[in-house]
Structure formats: C-alpha cells, structure tokens
C-alpha atoms as a PDB file:
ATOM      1  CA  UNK A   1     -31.643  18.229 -18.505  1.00  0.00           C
ATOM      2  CA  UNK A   2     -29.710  20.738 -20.573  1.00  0.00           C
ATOM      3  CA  UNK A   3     -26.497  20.312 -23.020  1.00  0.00           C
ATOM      4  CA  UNK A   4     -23.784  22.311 -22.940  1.00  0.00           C
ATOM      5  CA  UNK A   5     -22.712  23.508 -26.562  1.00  0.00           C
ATOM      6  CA  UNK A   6     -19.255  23.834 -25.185  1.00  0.00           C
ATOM      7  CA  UNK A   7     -19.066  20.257 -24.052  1.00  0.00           C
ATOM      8  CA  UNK A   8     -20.582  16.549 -25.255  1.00  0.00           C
ATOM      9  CA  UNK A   9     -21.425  15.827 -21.222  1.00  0.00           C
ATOM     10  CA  UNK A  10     -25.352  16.402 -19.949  1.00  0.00           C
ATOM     11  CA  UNK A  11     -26.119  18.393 -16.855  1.00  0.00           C
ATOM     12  CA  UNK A  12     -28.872  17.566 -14.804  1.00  0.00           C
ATOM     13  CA  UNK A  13     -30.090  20.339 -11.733  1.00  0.00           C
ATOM     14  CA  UNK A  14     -31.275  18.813  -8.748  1.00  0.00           C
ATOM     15  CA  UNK A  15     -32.484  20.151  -5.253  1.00  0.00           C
ATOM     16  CA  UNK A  16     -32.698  17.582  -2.362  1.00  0.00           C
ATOM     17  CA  UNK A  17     -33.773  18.703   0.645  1.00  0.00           C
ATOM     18  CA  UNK A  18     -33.337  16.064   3.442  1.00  0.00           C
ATOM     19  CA  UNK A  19     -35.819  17.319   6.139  1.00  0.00           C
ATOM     20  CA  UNK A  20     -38.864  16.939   3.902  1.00  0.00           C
ATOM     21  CA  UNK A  21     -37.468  13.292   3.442  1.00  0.00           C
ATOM     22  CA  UNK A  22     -37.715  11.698   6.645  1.00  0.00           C
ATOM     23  CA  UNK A  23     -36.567   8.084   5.206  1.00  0.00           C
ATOM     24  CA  UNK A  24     -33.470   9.790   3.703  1.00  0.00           C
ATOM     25  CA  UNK A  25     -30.079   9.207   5.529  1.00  0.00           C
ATOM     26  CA  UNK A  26     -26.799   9.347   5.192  1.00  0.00           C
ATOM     27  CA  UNK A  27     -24.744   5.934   4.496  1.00  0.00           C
ATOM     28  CA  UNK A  28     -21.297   5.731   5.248  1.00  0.00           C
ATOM     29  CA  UNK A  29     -19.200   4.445   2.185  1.00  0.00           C
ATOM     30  CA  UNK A  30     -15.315   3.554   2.127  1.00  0.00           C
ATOM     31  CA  UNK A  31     -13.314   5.392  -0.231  1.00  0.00           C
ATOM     32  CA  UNK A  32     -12.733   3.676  -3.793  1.00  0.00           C
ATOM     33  CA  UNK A  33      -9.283   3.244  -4.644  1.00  0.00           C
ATOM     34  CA  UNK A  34      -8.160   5.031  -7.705  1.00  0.00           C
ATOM     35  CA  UNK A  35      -4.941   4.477 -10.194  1.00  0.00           C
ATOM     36  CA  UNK A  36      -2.223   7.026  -9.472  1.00  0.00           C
ATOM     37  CA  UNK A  37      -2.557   7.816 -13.672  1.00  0.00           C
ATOM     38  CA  UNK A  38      -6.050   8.825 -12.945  1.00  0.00           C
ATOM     39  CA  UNK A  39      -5.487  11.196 -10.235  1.00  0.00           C
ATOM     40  CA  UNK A  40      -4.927  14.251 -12.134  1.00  0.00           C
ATOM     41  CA  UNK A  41      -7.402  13.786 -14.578  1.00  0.00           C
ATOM     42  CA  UNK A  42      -9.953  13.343 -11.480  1.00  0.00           C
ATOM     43  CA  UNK A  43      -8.855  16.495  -9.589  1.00  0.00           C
ATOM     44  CA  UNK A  44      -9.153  18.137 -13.020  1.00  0.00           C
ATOM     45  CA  UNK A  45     -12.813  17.289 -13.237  1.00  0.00           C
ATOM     46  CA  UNK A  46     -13.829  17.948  -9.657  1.00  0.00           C
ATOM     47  CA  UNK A  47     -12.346  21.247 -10.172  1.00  0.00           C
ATOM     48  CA  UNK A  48     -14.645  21.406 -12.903  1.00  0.00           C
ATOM     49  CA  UNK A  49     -17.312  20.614 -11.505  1.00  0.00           C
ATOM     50  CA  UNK A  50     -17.196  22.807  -8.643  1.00  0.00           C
ATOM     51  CA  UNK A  51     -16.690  25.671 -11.417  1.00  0.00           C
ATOM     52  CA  UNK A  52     -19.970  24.653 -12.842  1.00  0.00           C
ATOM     53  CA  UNK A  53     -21.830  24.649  -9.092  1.00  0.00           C
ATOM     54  CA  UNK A  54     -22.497  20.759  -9.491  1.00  0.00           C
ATOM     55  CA  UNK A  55     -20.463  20.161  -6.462  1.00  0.00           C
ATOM     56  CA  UNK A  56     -19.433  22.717  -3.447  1.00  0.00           C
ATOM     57  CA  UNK A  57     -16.486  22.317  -0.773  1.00  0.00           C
ATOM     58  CA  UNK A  58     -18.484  21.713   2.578  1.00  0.00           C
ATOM     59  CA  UNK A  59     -15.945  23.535   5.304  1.00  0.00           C
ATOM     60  CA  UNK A  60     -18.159  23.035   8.246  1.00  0.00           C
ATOM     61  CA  UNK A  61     -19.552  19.950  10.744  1.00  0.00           C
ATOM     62  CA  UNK A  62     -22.599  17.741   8.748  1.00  0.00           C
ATOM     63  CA  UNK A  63     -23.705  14.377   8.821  1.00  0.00           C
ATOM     64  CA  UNK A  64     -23.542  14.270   5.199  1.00  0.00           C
ATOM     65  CA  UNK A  65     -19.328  15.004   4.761  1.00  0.00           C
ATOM     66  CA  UNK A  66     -16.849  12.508   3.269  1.00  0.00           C
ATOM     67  CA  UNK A  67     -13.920  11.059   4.968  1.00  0.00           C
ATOM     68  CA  UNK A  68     -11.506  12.912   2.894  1.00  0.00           C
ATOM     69  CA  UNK A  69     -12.763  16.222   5.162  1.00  0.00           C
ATOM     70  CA  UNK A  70     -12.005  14.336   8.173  1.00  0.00           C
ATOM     71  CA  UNK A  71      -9.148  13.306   7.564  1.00  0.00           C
ATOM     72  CA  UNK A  72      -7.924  16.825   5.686  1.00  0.00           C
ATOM     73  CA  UNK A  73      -8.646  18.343   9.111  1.00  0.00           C
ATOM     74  CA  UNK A  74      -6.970  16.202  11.320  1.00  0.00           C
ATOM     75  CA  UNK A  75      -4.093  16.639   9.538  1.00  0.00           C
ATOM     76  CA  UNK A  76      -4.855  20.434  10.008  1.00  0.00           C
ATOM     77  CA  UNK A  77      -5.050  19.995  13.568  1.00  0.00           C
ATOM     78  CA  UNK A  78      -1.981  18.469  13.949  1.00  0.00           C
ATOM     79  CA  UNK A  79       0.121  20.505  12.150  1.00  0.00           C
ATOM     80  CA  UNK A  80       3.358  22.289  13.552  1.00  0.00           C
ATOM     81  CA  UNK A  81       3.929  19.653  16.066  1.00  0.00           C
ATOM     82  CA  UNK A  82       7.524  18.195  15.693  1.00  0.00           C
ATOM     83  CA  UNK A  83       8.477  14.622  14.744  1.00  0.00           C
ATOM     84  CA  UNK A  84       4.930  14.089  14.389  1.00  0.00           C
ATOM     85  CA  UNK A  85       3.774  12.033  11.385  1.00  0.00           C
ATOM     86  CA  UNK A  86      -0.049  11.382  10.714  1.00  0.00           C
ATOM     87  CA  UNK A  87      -1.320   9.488   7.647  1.00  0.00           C
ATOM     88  CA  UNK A  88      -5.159   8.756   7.485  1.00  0.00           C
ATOM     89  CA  UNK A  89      -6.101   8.544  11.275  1.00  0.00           C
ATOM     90  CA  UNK A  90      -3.108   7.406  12.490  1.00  0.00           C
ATOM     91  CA  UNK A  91       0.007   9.077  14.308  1.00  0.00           C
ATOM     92  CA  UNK A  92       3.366   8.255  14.942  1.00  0.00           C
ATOM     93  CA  UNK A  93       5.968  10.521  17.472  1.00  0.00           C
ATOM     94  CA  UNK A  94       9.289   9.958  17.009  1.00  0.00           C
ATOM     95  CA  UNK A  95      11.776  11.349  19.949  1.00  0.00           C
ATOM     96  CA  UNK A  96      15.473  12.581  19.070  1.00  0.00           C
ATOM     97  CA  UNK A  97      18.514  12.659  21.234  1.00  0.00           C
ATOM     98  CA  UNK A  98      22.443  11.592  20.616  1.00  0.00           C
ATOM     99  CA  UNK A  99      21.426   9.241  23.740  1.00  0.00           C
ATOM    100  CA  UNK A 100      18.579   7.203  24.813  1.00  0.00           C
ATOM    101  CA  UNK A 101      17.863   9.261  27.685  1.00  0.00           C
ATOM    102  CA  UNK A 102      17.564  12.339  25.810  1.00  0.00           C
ATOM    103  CA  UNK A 103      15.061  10.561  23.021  1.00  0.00           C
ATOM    104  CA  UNK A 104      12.691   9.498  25.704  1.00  0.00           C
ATOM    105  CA  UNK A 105      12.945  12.972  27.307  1.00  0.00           C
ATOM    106  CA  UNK A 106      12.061  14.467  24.030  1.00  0.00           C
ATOM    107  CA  UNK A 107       9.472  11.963  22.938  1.00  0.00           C
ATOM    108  CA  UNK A 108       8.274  12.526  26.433  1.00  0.00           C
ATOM    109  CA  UNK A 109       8.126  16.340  25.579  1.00  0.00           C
ATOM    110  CA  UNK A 110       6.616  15.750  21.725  1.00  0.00           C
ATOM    111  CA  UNK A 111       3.463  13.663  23.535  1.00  0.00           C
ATOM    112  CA  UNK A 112       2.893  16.117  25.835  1.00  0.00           C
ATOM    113  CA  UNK A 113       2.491  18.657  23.371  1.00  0.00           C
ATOM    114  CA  UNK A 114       0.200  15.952  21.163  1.00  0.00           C
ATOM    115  CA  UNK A 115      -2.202  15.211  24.161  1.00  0.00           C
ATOM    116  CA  UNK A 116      -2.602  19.127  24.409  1.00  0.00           C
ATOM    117  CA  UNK A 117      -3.382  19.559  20.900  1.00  0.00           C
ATOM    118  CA  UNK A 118      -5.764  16.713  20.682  1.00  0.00           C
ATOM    119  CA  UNK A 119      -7.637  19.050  23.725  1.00  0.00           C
ATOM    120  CA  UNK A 120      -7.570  22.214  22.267  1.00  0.00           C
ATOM    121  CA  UNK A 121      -9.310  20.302  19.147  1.00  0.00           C
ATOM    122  CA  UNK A 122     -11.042  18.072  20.112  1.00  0.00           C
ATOM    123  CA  UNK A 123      -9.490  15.184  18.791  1.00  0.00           C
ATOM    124  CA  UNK A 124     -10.137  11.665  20.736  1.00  0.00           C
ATOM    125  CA  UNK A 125      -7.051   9.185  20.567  1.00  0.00           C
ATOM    126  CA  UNK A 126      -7.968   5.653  21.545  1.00  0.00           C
ATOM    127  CA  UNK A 127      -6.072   4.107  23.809  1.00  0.00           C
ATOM    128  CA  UNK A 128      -6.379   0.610  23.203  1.00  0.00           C
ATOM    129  CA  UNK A 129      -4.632   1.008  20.164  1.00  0.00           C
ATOM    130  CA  UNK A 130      -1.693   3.619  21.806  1.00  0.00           C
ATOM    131  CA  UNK A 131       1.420   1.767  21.703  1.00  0.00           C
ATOM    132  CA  UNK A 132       4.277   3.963  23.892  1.00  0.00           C
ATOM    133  CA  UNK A 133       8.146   3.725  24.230  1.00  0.00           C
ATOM    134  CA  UNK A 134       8.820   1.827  20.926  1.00  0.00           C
ATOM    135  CA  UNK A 135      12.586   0.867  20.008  1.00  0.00           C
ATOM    136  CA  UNK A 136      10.693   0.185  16.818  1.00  0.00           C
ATOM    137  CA  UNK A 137       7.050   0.108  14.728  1.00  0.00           C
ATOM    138  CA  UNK A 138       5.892  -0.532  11.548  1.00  0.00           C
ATOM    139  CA  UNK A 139       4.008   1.933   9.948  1.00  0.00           C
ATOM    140  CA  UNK A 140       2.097   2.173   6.517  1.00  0.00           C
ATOM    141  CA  UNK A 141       4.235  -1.230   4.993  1.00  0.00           C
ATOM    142  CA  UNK A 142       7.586  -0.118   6.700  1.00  0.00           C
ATOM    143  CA  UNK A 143       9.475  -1.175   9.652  1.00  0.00           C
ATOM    144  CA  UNK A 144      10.712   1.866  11.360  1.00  0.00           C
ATOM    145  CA  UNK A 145      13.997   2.066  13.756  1.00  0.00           C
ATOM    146  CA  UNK A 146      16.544   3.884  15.082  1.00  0.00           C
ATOM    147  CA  UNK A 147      18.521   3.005  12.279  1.00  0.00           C
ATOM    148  CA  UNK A 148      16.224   3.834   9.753  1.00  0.00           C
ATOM    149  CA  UNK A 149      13.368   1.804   7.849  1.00  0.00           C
ATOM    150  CA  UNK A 150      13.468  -1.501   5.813  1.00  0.00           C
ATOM    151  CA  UNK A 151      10.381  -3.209   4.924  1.00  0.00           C
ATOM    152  CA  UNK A 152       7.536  -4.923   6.970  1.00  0.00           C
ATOM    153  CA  UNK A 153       8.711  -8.445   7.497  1.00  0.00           C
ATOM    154  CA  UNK A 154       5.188  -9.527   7.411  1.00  0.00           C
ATOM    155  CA  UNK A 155       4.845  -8.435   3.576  1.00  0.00           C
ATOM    156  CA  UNK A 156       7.852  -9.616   3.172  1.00  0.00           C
ATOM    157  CA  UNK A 157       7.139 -12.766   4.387  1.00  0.00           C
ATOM    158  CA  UNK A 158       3.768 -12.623   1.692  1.00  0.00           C
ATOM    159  CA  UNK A 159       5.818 -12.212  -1.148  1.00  0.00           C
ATOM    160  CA  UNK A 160       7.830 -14.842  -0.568  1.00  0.00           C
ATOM    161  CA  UNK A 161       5.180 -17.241  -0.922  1.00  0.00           C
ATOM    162  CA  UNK A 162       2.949 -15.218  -3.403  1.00  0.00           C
ATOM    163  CA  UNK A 163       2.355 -17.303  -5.957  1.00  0.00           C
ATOM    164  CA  UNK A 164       0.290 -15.094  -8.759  1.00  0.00           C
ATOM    165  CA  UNK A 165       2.840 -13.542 -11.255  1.00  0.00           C
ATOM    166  CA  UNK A 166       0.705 -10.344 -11.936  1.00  0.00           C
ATOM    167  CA  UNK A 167      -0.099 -10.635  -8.076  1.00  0.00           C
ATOM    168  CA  UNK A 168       3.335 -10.275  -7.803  1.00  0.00           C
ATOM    169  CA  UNK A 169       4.690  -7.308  -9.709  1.00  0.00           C
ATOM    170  CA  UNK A 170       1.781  -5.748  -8.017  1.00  0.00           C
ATOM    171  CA  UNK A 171       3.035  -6.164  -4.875  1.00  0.00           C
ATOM    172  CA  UNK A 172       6.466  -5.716  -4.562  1.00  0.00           C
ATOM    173  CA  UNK A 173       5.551  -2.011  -6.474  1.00  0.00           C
ATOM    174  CA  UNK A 174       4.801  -1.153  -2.930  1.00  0.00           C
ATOM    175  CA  UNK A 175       8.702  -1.712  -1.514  1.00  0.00           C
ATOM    176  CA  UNK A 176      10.207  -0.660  -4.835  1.00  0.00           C
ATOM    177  CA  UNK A 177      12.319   2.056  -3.125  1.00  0.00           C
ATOM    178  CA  UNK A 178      14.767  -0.410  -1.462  1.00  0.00           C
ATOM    179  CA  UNK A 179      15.447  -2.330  -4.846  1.00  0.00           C
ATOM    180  CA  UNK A 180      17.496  -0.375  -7.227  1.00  0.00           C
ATOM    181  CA  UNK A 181      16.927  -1.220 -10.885  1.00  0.00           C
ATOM    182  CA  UNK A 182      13.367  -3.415 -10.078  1.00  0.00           C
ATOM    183  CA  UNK A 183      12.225  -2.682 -13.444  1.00  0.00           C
ATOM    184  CA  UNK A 184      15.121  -4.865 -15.269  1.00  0.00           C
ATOM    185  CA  UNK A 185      14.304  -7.605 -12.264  1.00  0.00           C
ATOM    186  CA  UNK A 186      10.596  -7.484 -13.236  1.00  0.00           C
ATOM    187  CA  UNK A 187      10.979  -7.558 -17.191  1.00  0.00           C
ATOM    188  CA  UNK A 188      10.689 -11.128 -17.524  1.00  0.00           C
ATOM    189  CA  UNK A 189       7.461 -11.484 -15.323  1.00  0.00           C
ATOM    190  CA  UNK A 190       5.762  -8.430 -16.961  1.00  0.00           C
ATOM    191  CA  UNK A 191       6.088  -9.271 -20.250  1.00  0.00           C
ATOM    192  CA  UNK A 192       4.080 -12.477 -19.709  1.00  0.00           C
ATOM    193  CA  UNK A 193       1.216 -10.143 -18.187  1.00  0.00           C
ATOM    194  CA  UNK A 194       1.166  -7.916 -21.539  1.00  0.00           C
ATOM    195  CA  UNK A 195      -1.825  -8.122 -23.356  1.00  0.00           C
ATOM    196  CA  UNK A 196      -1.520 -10.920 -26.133  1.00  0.00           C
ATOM    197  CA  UNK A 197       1.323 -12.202 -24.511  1.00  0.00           C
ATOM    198  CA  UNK A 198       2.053 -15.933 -25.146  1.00  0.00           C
ATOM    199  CA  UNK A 199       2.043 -17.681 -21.679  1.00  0.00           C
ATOM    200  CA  UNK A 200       5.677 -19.159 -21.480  1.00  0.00           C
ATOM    201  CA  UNK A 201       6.860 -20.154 -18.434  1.00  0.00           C
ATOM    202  CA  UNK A 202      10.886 -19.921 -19.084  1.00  0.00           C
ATOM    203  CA  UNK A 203      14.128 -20.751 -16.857  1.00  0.00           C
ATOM    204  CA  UNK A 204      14.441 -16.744 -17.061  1.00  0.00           C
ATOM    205  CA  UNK A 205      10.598 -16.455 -16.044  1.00  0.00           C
ATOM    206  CA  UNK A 206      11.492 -18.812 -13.283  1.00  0.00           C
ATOM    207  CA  UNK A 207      14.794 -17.383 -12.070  1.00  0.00           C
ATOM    208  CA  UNK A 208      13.178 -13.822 -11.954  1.00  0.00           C
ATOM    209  CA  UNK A 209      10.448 -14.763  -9.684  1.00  0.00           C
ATOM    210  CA  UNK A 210      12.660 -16.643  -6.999  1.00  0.00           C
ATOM    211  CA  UNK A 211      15.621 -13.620  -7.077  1.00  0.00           C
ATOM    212  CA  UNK A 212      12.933 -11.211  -6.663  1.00  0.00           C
ATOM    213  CA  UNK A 213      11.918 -13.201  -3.256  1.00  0.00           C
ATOM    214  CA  UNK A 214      15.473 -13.377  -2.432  1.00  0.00           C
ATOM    215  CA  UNK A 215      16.326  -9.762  -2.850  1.00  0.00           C
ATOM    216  CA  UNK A 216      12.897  -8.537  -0.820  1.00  0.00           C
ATOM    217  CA  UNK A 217      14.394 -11.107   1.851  1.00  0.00           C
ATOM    218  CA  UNK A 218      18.044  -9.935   1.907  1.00  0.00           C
ATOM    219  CA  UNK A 219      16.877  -5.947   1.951  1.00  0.00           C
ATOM    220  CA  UNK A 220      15.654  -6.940   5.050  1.00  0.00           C
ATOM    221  CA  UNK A 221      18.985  -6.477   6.757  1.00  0.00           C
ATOM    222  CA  UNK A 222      19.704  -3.007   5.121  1.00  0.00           C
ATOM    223  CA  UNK A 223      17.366  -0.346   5.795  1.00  0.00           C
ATOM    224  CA  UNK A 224      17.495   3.021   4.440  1.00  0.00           C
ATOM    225  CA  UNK A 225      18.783   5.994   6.202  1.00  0.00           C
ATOM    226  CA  UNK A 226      16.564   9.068   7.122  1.00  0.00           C
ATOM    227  CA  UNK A 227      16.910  12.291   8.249  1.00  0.00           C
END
C-alpha cells in the first residue's frame, strides 16, 4: 500500500482474477441512494479515480456490470424515437393529434416504431406489465393527461395523513413544482427540525401542516401544462 505525496488518501493495487476462484460470484446489489449535494462531489471522485486506473468504464456484455450500464444503454437504444420517454426500465409513448383519432393513429405509428427498435436491439418488453390506449397514467409520482400532469393522487392521498413533521417536508419536496412559494409554507415546520431546535408545537406549527395538506389536495384539480 503506497501514499501519494500529492494527496492524504492510501492506494492499495489489487489483481482478482475470477476463474482461479471458483467460489467467487457476482451478487447483485440495488443502487444506494445518494443526496443531490453529493452528486458532484461523487462524479468528481470517480473521475478521479478512473484517472488514477483504480476503476475503468466496462463498455461491453459481463456478468460483473452495474445497473447504471444497463440502464445507460437502454436509454441509448431508445433514443431518436418520438414522444418516447424512458426513465430507469420503464417507457411511456405518448400519441399527438388535434383529434382523438389522429392520437391513436400516431401512438399507433410511435409503437410500431418502439416494437422494431426493441428487435433490432434486443430489448425484451414484458407484457404483463404493457398497459395500451391510456386516456391517462401515472408515471414517476405524476399523473399524466391530455391536459397535462398534476400529482399522483395516491401520494397525495399519503401526505394527507402523514403524520411525521420531518417525514413531511421530505415528502412533499417531491411535488414542489406545483406549489409556488413552498419554502414560506414549510418555514414553520422546518425550523422545528433544525438542529437544537426547541420542540414547540405552535397554532402556526399547526396551521402550516394542515394548509400544506390542503394545498397538495386542491393542486389536484390544476395540472400543469406541457409542451
């Protein structure tokens, strides 16, 4: 194990090799979740480490690849189709039209050219999860329609009853784009999550948390246009 004089951090050089370990296999691990802050700072340092040869880009088909590389390539493979919208292994077609017959003819059109894709690479859709001819779906926390998107009654519905204040401003983070000004909404709950904060449970304390379930409630009606 060497130190490098330009940094405080240790290197150590290992060599694995997996076919003179017969016990060795890979394990399939889910992704950890990281803070948004921390992204940068953790692209920064696999770049880094890539730099040093400590870690190298795999490109090509191994049992021993991450999910980010699958899902990097599907993306890959599905790119240039129209009013098609993929986020981790899902995918959403959306048809356009000024009438209803010429949105199903064109969402007709868009899944043609999907199911072709998906042969040329290879790609397997399963079809006990296809859902066709939607007036509307809710993808990724939002309920999408022809009129545009509002949130997913069903989180809706959980913040309603949530009853954990930090829980809380956690949560409705997620939705934040159809409440303007959530920040001044949220003051009163946050400041009781602050570090050394006093716990006092005030009539503003109080009147914050049940407008915040009335506004998620009320947004309901008024989704946000898209183009």
């Amino acid at each position: 194990m060497t130190n490098s004089s330009q940094s405080s951090k240790s290197l150590a050089h290992l060599e694995i090799w997996a076919r003179h370990v017969s016990w060795l296999k890979p394990k399939k691990m889910q992704c950890r979740r990281m803070p948004f802050a921390l992204e940068g700072k953790a692209k920064s340092e696999i770049e880094n480490l890539v730099n040093q040869g400590t870690l190298a880009p795999v490109t090509k088909s191994t049992e021993w690849v991450s999910s980010e590389i699958f899902l990097q390539k599907l993306g890959e493979a599905l790119e240039g189709l129209h009013n098609t919208i993929n986020v981790a292994d899902d995918i959403v077609l959306a048809g356009c039209g000024k009438t209803d017959a010429e949105s199903k003819a064109n969402l007709e059109s868009r899944t043609k050219e999907l199911k072709q894709r998906c042969v040329e690479k290879n790609i397997v859709l399963n079809q006990k999860k296809t859902v066709l001819d939607q007036k509307q779906v809710v993808f990724m926390g939002h309920l999408a329609t022809a009129d545009g998107i509002s949130p997913d009654p069903a989180k809706v519905e959980a913040i309603q009853t949530l009853p954990a204040v930090r829980c809380l401003c956690g949560t409705v983070q997620y939705l934040a784009r159809y409440i303007p000004n959530l920040s001044e909404h949220l003051e009163p709950l946050r400041a009781l999550t602050r570090n050394k904060a006093d716990w006092n449970w005030t009539k503003e304390c109080k009147q914050a948390f049940e407008n915040i379930k009335i506004l998620w409630s009320t947004q309901q009606s008024c989704p946000i246009l898209t183009t």
